[in-house]
Every structure is written in C-alpha cells, then in structure tokens.
C-alpha atoms as a PDB file:
ATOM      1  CA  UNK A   1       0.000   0.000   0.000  1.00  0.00           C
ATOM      2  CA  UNK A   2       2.428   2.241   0.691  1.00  0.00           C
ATOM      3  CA  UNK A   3       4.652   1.670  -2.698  1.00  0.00           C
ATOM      4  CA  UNK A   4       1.172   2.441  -4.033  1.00  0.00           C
ATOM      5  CA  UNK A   5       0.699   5.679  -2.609  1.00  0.00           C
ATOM      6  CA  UNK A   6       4.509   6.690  -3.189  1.00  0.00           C
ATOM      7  CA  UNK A   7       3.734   6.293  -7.271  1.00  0.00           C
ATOM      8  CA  UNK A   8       0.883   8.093  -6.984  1.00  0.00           C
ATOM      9  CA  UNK A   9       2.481  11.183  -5.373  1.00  0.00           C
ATOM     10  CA  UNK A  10       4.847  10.909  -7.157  1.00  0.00           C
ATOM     11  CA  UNK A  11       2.577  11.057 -10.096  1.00  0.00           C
ATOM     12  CA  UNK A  12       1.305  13.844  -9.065  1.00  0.00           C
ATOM     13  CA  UNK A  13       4.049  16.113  -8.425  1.00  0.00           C
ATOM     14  CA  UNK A  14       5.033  15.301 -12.036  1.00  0.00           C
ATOM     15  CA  UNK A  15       1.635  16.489 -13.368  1.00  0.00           C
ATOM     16  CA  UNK A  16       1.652  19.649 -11.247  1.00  0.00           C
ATOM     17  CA  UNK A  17       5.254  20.350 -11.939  1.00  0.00           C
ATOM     18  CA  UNK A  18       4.461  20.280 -15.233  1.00  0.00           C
ATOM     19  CA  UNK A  19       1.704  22.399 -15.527  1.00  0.00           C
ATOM     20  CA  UNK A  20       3.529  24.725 -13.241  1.00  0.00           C
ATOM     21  CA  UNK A  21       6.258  24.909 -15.904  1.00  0.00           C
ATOM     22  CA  UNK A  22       4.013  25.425 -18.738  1.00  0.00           C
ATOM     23  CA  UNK A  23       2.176  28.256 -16.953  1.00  0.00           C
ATOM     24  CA  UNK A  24       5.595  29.724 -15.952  1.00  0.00           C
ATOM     25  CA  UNK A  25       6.953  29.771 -19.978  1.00  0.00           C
ATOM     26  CA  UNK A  26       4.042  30.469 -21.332  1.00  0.00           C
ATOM     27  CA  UNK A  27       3.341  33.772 -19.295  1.00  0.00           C
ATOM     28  CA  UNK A  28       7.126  34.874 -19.028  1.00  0.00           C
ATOM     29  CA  UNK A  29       7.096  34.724 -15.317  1.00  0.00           C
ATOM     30  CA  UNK A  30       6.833  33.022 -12.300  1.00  0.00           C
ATOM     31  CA  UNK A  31       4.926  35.998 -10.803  1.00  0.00           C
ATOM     32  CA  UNK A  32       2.490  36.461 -13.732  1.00  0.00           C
ATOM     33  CA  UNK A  33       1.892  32.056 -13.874  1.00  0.00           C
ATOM     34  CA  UNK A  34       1.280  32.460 -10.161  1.00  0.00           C
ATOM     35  CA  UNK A  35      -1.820  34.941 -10.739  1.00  0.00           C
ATOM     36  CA  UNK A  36      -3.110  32.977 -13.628  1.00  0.00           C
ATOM     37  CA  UNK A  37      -3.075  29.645 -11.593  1.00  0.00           C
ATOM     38  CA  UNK A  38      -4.096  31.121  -8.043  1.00  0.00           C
ATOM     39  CA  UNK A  39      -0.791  30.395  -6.286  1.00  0.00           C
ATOM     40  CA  UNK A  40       1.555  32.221  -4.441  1.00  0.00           C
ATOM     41  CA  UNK A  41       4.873  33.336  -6.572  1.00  0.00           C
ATOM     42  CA  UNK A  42       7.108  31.212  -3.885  1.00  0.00           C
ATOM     43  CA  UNK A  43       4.532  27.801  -4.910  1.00  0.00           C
ATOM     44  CA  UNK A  44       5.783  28.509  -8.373  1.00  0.00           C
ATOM     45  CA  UNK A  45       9.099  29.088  -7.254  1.00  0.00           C
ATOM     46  CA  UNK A  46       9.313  25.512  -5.316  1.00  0.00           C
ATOM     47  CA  UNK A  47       7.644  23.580  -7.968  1.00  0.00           C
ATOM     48  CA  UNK A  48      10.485  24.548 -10.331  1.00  0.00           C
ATOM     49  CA  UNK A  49      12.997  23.584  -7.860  1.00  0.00           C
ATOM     50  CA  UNK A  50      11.086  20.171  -7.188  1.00  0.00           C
ATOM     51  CA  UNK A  51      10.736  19.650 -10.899  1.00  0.00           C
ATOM     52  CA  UNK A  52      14.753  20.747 -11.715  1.00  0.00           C
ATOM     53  CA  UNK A  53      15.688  18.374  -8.492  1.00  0.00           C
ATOM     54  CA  UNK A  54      13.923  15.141 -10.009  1.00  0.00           C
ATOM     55  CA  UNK A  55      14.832  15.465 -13.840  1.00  0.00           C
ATOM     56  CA  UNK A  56      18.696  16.336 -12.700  1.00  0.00           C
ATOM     57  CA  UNK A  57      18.734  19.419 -15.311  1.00  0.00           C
ATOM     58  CA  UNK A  58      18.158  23.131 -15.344  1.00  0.00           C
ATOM     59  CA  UNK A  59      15.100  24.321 -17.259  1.00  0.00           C
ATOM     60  CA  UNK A  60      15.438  27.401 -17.047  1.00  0.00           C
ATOM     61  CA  UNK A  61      17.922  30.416 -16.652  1.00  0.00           C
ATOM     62  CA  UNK A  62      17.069  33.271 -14.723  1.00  0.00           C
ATOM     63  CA  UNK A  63      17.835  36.822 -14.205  1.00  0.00           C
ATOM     64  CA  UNK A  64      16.053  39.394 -12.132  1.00  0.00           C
ATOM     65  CA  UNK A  65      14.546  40.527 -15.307  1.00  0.00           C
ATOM     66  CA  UNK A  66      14.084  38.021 -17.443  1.00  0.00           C
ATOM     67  CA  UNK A  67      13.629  33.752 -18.206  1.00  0.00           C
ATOM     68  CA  UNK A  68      14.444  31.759 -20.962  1.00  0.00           C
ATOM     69  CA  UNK A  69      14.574  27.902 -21.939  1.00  0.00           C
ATOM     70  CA  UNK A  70      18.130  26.050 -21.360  1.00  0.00           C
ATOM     71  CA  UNK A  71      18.386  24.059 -24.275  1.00  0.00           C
ATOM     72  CA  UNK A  72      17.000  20.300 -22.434  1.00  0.00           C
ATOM     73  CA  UNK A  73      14.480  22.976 -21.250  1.00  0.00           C
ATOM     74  CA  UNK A  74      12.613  23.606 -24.888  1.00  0.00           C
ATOM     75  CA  UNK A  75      12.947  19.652 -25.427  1.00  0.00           C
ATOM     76  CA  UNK A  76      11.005  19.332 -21.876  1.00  0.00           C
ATOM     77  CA  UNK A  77       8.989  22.792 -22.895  1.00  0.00           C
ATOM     78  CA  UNK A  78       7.301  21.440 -26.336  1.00  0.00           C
ATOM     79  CA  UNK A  79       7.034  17.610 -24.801  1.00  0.00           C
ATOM     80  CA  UNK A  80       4.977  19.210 -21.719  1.00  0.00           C
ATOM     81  CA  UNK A  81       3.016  21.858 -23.650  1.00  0.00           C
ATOM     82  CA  UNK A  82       1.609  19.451 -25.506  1.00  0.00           C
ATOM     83  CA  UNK A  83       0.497  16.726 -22.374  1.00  0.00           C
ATOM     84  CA  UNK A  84      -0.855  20.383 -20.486  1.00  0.00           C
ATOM     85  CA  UNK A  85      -2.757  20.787 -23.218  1.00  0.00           C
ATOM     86  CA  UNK A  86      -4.217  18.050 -23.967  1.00  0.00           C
ATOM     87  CA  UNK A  87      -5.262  17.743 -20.511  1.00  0.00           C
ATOM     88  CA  UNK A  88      -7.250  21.235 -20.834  1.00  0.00           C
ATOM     89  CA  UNK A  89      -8.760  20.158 -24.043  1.00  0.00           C
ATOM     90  CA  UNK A  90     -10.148  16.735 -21.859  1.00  0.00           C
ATOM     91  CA  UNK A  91     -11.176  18.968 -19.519  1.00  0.00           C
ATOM     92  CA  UNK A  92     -12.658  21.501 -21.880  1.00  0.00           C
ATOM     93  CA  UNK A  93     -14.050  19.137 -23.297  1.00  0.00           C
ATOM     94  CA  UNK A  94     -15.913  17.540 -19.937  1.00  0.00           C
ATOM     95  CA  UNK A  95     -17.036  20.555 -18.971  1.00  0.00           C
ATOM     96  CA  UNK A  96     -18.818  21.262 -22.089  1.00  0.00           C
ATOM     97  CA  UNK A  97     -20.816  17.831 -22.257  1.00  0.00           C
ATOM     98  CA  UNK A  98     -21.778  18.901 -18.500  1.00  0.00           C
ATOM     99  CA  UNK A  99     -23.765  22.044 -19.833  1.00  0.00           C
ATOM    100  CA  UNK A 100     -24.905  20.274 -23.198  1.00  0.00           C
ATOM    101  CA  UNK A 101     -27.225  17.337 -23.233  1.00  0.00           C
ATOM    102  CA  UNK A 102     -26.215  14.482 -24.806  1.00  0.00           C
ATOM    103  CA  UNK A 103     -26.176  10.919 -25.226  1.00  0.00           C
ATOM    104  CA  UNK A 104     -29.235   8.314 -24.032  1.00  0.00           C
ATOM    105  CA  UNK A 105     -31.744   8.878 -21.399  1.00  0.00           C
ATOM    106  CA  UNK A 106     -33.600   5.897 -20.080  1.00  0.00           C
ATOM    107  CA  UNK A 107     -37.031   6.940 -18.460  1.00  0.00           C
ATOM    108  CA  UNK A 108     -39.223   4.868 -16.377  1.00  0.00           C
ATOM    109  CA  UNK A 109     -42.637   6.478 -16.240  1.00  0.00           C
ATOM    110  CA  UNK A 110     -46.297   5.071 -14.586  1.00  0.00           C
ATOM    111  CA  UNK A 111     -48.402   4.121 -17.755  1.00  0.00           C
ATOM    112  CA  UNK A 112     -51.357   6.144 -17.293  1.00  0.00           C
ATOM    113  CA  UNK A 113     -49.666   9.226 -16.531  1.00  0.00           C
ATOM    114  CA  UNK A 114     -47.234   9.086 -18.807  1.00  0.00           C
ATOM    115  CA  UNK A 115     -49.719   8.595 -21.780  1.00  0.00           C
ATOM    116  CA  UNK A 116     -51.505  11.595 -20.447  1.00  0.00           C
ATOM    117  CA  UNK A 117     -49.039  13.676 -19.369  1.00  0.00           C
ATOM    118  CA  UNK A 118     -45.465  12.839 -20.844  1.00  0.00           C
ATOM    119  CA  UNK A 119     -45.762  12.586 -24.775  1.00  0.00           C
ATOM    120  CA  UNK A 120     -45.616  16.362 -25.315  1.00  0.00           C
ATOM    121  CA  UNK A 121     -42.892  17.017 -22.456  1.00  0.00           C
ATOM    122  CA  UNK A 122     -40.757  14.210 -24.258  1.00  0.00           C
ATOM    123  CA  UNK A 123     -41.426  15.716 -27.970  1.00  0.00           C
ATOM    124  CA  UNK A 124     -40.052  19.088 -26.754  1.00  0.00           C
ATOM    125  CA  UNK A 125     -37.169  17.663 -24.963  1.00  0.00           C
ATOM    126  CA  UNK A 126     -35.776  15.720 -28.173  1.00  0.00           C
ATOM    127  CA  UNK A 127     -36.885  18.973 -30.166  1.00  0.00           C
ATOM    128  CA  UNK A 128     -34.905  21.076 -27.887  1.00  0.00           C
ATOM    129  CA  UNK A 129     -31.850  18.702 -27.277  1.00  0.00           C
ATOM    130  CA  UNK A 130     -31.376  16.863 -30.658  1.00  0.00           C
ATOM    131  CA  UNK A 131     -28.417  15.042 -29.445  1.00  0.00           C
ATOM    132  CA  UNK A 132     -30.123  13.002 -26.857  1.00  0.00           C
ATOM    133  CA  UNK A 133     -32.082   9.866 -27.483  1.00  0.00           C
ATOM    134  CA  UNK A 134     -34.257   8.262 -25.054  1.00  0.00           C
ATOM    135  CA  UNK A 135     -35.928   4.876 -24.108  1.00  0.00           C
ATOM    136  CA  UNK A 136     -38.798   5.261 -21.734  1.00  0.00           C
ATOM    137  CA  UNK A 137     -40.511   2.256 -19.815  1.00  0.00           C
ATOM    138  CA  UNK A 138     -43.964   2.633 -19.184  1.00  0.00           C
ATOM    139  CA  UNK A 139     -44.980   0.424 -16.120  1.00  0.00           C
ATOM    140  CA  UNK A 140     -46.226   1.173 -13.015  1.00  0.00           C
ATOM    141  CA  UNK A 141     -43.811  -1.345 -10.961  1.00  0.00           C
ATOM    142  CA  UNK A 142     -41.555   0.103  -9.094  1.00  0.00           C
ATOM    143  CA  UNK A 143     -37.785   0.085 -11.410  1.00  0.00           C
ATOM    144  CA  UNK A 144     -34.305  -0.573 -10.001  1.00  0.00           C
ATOM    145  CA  UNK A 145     -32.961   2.762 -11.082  1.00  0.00           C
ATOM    146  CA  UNK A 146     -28.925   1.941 -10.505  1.00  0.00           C
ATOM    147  CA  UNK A 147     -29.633  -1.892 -11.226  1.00  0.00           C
ATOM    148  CA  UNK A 148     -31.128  -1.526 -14.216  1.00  0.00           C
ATOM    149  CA  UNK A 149     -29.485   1.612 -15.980  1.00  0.00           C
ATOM    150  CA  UNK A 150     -31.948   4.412 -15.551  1.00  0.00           C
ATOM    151  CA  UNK A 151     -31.226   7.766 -15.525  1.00  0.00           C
ATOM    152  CA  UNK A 152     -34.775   8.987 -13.903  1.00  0.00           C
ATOM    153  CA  UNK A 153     -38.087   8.005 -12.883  1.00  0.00           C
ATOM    154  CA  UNK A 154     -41.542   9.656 -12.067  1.00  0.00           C
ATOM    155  CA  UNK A 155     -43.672   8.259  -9.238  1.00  0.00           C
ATOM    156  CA  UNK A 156     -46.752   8.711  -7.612  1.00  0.00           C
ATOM    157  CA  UNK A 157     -47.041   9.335  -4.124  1.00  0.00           C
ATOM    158  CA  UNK A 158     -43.887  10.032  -1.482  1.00  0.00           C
ATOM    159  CA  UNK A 159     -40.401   8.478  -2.683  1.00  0.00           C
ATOM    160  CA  UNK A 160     -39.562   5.929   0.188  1.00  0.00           C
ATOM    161  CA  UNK A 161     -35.933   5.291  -1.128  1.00  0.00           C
ATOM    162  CA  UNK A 162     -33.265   7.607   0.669  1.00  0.00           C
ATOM    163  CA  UNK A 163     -30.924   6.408  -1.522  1.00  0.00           C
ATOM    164  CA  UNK A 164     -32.531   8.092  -4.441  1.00  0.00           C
ATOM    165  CA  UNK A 165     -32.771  12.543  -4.989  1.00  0.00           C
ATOM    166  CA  UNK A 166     -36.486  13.501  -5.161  1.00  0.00           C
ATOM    167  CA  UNK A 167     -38.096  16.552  -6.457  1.00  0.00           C
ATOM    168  CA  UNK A 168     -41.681  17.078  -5.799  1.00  0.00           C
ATOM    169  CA  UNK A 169     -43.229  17.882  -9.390  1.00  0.00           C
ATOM    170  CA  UNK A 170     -47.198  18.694  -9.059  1.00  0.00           C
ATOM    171  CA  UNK A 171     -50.072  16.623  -6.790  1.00  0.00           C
ATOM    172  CA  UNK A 172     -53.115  14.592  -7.138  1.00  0.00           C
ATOM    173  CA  UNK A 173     -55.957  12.910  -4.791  1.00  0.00           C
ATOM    174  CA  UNK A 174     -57.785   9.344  -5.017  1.00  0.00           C
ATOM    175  CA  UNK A 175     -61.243  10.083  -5.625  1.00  0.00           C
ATOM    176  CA  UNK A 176     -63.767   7.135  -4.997  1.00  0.00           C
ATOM    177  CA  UNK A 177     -66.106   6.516  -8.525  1.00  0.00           C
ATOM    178  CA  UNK A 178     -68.777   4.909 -10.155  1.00  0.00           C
ATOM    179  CA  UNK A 179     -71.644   5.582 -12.577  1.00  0.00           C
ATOM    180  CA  UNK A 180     -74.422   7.414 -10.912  1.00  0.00           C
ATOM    181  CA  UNK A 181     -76.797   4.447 -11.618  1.00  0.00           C
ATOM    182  CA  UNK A 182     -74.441   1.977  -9.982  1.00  0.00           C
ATOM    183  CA  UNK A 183     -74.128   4.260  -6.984  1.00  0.00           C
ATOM    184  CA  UNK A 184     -78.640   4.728  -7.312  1.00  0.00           C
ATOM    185  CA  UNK A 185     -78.652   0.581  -7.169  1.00  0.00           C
ATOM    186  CA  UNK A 186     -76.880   0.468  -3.748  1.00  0.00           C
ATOM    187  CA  UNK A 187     -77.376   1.685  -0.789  1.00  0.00           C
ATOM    188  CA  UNK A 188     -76.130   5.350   0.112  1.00  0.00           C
ATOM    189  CA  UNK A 189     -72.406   5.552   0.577  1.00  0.00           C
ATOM    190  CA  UNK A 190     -71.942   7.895   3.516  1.00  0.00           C
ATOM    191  CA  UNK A 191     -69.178   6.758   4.996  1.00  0.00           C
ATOM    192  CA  UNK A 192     -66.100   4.086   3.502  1.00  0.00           C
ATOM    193  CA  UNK A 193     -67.336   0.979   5.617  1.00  0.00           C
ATOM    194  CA  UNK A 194     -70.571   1.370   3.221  1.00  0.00           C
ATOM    195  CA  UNK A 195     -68.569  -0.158   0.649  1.00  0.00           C
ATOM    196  CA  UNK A 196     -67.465  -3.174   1.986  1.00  0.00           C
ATOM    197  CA  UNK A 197     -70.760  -5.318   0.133  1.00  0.00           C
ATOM    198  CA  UNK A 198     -70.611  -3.203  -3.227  1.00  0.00           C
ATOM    199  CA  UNK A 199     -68.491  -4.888  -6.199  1.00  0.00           C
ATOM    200  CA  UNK A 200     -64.605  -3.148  -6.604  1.00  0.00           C
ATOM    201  CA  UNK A 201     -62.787  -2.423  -9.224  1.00  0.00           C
ATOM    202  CA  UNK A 202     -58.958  -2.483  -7.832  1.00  0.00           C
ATOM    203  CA  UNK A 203     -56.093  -1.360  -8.888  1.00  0.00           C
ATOM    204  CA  UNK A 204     -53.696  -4.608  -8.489  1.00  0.00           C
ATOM    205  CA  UNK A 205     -50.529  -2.863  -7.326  1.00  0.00           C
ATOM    206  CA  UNK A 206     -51.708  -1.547  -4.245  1.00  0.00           C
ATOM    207  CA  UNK A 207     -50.166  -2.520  -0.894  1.00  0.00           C
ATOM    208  CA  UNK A 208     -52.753  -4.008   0.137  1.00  0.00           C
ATOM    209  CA  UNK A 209     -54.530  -5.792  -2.789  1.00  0.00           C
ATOM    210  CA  UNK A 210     -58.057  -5.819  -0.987  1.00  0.00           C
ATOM    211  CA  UNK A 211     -58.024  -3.384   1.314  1.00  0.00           C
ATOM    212  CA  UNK A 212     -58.935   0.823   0.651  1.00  0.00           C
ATOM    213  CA  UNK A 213     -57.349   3.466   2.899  1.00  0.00           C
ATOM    214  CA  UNK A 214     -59.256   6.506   4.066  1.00  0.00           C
ATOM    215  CA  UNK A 215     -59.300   9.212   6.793  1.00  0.00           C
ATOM    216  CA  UNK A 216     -61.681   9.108   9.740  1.00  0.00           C
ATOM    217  CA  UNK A 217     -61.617  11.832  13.029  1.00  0.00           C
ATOM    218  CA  UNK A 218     -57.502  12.295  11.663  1.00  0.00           C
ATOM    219  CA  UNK A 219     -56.756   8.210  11.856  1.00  0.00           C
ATOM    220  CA  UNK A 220     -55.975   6.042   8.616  1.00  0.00           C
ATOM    221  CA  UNK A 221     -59.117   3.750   7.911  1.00  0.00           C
ATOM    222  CA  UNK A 222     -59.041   0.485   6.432  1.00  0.00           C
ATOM    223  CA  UNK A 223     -61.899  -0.652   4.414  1.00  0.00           C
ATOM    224  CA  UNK A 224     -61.870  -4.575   3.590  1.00  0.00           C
ATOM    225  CA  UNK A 225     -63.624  -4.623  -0.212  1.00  0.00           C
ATOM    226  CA  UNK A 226     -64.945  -7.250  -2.802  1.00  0.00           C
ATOM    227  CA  UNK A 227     -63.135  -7.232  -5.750  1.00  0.00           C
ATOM    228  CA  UNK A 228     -65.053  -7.944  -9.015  1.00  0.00           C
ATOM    229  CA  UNK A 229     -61.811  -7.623 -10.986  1.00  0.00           C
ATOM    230  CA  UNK A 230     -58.060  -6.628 -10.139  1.00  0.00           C
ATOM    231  CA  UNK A 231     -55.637  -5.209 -12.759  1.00  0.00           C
ATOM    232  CA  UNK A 232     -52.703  -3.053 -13.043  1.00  0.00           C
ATOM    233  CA  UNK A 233     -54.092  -0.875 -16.140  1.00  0.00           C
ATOM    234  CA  UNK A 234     -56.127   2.079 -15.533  1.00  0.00           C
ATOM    235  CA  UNK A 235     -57.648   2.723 -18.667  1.00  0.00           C
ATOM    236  CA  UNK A 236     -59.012  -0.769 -18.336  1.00  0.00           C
ATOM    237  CA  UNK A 237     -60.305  -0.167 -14.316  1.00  0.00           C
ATOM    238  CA  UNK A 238     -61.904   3.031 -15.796  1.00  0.00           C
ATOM    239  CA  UNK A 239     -63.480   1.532 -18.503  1.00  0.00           C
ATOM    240  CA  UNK A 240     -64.720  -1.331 -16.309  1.00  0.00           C
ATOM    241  CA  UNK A 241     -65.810   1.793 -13.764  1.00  0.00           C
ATOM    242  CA  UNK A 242     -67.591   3.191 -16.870  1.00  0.00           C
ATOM    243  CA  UNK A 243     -69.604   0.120 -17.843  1.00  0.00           C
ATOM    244  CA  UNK A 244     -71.140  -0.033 -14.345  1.00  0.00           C
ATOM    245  CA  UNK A 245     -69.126  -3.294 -13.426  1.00  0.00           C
ATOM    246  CA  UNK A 246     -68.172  -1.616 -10.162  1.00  0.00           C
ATOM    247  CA  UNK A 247     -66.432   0.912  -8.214  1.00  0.00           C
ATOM    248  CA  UNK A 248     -63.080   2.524  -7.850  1.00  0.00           C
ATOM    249  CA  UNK A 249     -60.566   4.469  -6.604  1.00  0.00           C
ATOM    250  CA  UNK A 250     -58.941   6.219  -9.286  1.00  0.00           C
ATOM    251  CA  UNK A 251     -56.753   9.208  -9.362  1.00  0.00           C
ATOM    252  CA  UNK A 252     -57.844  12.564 -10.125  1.00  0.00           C
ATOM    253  CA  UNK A 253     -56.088  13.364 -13.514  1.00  0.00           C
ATOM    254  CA  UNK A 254     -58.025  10.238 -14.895  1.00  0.00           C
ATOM    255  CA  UNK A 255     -61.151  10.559 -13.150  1.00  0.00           C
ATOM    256  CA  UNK A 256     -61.708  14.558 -13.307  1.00  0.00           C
ATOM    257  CA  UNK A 257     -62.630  14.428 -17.302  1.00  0.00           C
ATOM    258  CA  UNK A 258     -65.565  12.322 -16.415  1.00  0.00           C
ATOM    259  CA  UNK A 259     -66.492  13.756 -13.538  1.00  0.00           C
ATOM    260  CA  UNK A 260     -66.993  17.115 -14.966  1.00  0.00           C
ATOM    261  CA  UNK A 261     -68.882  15.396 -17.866  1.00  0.00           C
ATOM    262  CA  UNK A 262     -71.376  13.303 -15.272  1.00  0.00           C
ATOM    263  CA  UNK A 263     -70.271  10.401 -16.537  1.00  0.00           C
ATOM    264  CA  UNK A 264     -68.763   9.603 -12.828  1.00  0.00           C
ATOM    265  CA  UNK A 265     -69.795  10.358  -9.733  1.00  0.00           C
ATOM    266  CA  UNK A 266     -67.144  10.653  -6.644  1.00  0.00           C
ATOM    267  CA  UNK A 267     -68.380   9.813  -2.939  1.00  0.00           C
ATOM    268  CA  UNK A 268     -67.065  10.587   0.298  1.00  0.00           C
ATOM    269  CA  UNK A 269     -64.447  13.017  -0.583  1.00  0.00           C
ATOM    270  CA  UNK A 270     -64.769  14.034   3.249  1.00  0.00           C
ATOM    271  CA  UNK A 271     -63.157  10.625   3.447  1.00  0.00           C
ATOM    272  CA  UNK A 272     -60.389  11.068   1.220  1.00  0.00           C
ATOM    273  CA  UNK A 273     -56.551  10.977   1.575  1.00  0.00           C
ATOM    274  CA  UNK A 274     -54.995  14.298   1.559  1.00  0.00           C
ATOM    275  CA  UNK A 275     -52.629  15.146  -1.830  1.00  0.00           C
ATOM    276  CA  UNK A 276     -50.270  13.201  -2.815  1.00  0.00           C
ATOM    277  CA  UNK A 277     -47.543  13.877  -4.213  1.00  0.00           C
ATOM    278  CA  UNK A 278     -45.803  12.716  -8.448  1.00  0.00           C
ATOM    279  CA  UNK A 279     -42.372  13.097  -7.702  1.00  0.00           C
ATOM    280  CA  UNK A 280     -39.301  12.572  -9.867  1.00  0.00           C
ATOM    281  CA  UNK A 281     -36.730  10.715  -8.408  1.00  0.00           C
ATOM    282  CA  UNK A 282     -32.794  10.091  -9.795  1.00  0.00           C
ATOM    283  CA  UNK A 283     -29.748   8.292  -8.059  1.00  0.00           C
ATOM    284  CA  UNK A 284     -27.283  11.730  -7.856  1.00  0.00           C
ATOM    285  CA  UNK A 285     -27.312  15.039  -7.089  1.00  0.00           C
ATOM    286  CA  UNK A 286     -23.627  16.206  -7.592  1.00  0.00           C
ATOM    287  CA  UNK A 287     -22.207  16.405 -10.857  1.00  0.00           C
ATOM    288  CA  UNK A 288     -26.119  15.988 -12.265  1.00  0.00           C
ATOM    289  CA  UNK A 289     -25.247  14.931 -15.958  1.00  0.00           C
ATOM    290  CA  UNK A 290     -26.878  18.164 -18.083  1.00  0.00           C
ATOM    291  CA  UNK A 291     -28.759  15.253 -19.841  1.00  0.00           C
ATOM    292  CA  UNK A 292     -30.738  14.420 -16.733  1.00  0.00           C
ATOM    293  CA  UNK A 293     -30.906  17.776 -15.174  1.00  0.00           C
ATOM    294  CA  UNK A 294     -32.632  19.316 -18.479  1.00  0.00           C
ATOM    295  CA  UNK A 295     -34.868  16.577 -18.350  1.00  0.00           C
ATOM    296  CA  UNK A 296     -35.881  17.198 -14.855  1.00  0.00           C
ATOM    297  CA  UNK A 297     -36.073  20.899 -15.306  1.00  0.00           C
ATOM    298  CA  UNK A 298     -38.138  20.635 -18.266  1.00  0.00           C
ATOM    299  CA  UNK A 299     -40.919  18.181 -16.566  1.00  0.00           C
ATOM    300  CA  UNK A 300     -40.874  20.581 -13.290  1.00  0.00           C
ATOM    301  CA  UNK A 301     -41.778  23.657 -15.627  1.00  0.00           C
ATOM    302  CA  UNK A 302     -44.867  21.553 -17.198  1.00  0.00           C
ATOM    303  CA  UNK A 303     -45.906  19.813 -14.191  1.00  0.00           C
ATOM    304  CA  UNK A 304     -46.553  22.589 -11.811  1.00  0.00           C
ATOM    305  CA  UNK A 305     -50.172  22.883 -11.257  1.00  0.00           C
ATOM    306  CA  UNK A 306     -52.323  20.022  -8.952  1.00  0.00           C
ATOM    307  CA  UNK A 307     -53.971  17.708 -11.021  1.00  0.00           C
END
C-alpha cells in the first residue's frame, strides 16, 4: 500500500510540476503564472525547484529581469506543452458535455400518466436537445434505477428510497367513482365501511390488494372490499368503472374528465386521503449529468399545477 501511494504522489508532483512549468513559460514569469493559476509566486518558485531536483537538469535560466529555456528545457517545454494541453482540451471538453445534453436517457414512467401527461414534455425535450435519445418504460412497478441503468423516474405518491434525490413535481388525490346508476342501485355511501358489500374495481398494485385506505376523526381507515376484478391498467379499471361493473378508486387526472362530464360520480371526498404527491426521483445530485438535469427541469416547468 504504501509503494502504491509513493507512485501516486509521485505522479502527481510530475503532473503539477508540469503544468507549473508550462504556466511559468508560457506567461514569461513566475509571478504572472502564479496569478493565472491562483498560487503564491514562492509555490511557483518551489515547484520549479522540485521539478529541476527530479529530472537532474536546469530548465530554465534566470535573471532578475528576465527567463528563458536552457536548451534540455525547450525539449522538456514542447514535450509538456503538448500533455498540459491536452489535458485542458479533456477537460474543456468535460465541462462542455456537462452544460450540453447528450447521449441516451432511459425513463421509467407510470403508464397512465405518462400517456396523459409525458408525450408532449418528451417531444419538446428531443426537439430542444437533438443530441439526446431516449428509451422510456412505461410500467407502473416500481424500477431498479442503478440496477437496471436508468437515468430517472416519475412516481406517484412520497419516494420511500433515501438512496434516491427527489423533487416534488405537481399533486393529485384518489377520488372514490362509479356511474351514478351503480351508486342509485346500492345503498347510500356515507361513509367508507358502506362499501365493503358493493363490487370493486382495484387497482392490483396496491399494498394491500383488498383493502382501501381513508381518513376518519384524523386516523388512517381500512376498508376490507370485494373485488369484481383486479388489474394493473387504468384505462381498463376506468373503462370497467364506466360500464357499471363496479367501483373505484382512481386518481384525479383520470377521473376529473368524467367527472366534470357526469359520466362519474365521486363519494365521500370528506373521506379522502390528503394530496399526494408525483415526484421525480434520480440516483445523484452532484455532478447531475446536463442530460438528466434538463430533463428534470423541463418536466418541473410543465408539471406545476395540482392535477
């Protein structure tokens, strides 16, 4: 271990000797390479010592008023320049793919809400950043992001994983819905243990598969239910909501269309769960590649308004 850490100082005081060097010939000073790279003039002055010290050989010759190369010194001089930079090009070069999206940008995004909501946001991102690509996964399980490559993911309701950064995009409620002749064939629904005899339509990925969760007097309520049918497709538990078949739960950017058109009818909203939250969740926050973070900033800007 300690060999190890030997060659890499060593390494290091080779790199920075260099670039001191560079700095130092190409400004014409040690005082003037000092300002340019942020260091004191005595730094400069002790990395040219170091640097003379371990190659053996003077680099350069000084006078109070001037520098200039010794004649190993311009062999050393147009070796180094080139190294230096080449290393500010990489750099350069990093820095610029920071600020300007590019490459591929794998998306995992809830099916419903992404139909609804994420077709124009994605047209105008590829419009806007033509040298990105994207795949996006539309499922409503809950993706690996590290383990299985993605770069960002939308979910509904509060991000549980504190390994993962989280930024809070726009809200929604669960509204409880049915046909107004199913809800005239039952008994009055005034509060969520009314439901327990009426036919469900449930949404299959749900905690708990059979059970609905309200608020009574402040305290979570849990409603046992009869499923009629279970899926994990919401424009099929809608439809099935539609046809009379049953009742649901559904969210509020699916349901309010139908609402406002009486087609639906919602029940004890007195009942309901306060907002909850789509967030959009990624696995870093430092050094945010400019791919992701235009991504994210773009669906924030579009997303802002409850749903």
């Amino acid at each position: 271990m300690g060999g190890n850490w030997s060659a890499l100082a060593m390494q290091h005081d080779v790199l920075e000797g260099m670039q001191v060097f560079v700095q130092v010939v190409e400004e014409g000073s040690f005082s003037a390479a000092a300002q340019t790279l942020g260091v004191s003039p005595s730094f400069v002055s002790k990395q040219m010592n170091r640097l003379e010290d371990r190659l053996g050989a003077r680099l350069l010759q000084r006078s109070t008023r001037s520098l200039s190369l010794t004649e190993v010194g311009q062999l050393y001089f147009a070796k180094a320049q080139t190294i230096v930079r080449s290393a500010r090009e990489i750099e350069s070069n990093i820095h610029s793919l920071q600020s300007n999206p590019f490459g591929h940008l794998k998306i995992s995004v809830p099916q419903s809400f992404g139909h609804l909501f994420l077709q124009p946001i994605i047209s105008a991102y590829l419009q806007q950043y033509p040298q990105v690509d994207v795949q996006i996964d539309f499922s409503s399980r809950l993706v690996d992001l590290a383990g299985e490559g993605f770069d960002v993911a939308i979910r509904l309701g509060e991000n549980k994983d504190s390994s993962l950064i989280s930024r809070k995009l726009t809200e929604f409620k669960m509204l409880t819905c049915a046909t107004a002749e199913f809800w005239q064939s039952h008994s009055a629904v005034e509060h969520p243990t009314h439901l327990r005899a009426m036919p469900a339509i449930k949404y299959h990925y749900q905690q708990a598969p059979l059970m609905l969760e309200y608020v009574a007097n402040g305290k979570p309520l849990y409603i046992d239910i009869t499923a009629k049918a279970q899926c994990n497709h919401l424009p099929l538990q809608l439809q099935l909501v539609l046809d009379g078949i049953g009742f649901a739960r559904l969210p509020s950017f699916i349901a309010q269309p139908y609402l406002q058109s009486g087609q639906l009818q919602a029940v004890l909203q007195a009942y309901e769960l306060p907002q909850q939250g789509v967030y959009i969740v990624y696995p870093h926050r430092h050094h945010l590649s400019a791919k992701v973070r235009a991504f994210v900033d773009l669906v924030h800007a579009r997303l802002s308004d409850p749903l």
